[in-house]
Protein backbone atom coordinates (compact mmCIF):
# COMPACT_ATOMS: atom_id res chain seq x y z
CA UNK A 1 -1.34 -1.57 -18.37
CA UNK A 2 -4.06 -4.48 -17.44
CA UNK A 3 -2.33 -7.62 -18.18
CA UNK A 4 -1.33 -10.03 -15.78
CA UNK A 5 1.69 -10.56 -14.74
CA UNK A 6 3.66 -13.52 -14.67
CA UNK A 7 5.29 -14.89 -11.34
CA UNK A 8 7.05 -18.31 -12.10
CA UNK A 9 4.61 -19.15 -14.52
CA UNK A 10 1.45 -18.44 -12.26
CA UNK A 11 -0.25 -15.39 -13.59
CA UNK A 12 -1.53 -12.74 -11.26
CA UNK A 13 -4.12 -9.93 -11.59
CA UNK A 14 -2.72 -6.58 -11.12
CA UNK A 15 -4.63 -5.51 -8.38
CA UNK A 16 -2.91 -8.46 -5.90
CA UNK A 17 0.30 -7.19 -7.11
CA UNK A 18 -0.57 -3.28 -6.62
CA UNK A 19 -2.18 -4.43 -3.27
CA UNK A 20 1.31 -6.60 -2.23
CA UNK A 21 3.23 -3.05 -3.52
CA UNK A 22 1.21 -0.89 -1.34
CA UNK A 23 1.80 -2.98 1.52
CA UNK A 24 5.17 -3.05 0.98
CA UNK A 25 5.19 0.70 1.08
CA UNK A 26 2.96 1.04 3.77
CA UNK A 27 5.20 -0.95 6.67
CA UNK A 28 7.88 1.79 5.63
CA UNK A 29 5.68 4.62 6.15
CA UNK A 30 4.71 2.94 9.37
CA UNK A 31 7.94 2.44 10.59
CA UNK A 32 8.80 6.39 9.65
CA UNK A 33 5.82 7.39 11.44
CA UNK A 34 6.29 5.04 14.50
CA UNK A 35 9.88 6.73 14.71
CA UNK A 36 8.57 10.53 14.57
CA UNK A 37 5.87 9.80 17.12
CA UNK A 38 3.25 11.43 14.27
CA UNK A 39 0.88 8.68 15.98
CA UNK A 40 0.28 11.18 18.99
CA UNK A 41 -1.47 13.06 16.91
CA UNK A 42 -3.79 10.40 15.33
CA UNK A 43 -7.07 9.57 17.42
CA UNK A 44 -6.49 5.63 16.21
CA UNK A 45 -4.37 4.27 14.89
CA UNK A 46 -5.64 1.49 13.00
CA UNK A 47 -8.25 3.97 11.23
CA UNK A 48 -5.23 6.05 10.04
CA UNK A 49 -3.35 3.11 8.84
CA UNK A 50 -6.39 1.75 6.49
CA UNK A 51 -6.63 5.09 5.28
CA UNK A 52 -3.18 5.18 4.43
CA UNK A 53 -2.69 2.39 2.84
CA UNK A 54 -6.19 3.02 0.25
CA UNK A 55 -4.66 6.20 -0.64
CA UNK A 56 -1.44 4.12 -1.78
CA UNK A 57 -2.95 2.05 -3.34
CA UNK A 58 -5.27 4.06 -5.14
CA UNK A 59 -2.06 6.20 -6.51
CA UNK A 60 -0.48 3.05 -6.99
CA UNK A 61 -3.22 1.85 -9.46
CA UNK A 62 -3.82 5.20 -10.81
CA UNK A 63 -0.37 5.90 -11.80
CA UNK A 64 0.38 2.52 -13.22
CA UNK A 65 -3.35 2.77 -15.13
């Protein structure tokens, strides 16, 4: 699917919308790993997050592609 999408009459690529989704998903998968103290583990932490949230997004876009 490549169309836009329609919000309220303003249309909207599909990569914003991905991109919103996958930071949607990301702040949960922060919070989970926030809560599990996986961030010990991770030499930084803003590095890790970026990371994360490209690989969401890119199997975001690839399964909806």
């Amino acid at each position: 699917m490549t169309g836009e999408y329609d919000l309220a009459g303003v249309l909207v690529a599909p990569m914003l919308v991905w991109a919103l989704l996958a930071f949607v998903i990301c702040l949960g998968i922060y919070r989970v790993l926030g809560a599990v103290g996986a961030y010990r583990f991770v030499w930084h932490r803003s590095l890790f997050n970026t990371a994360l949230y490209v690989l969401v997004l890119g199997t975001i876009a690839a399964a909806v592609s």
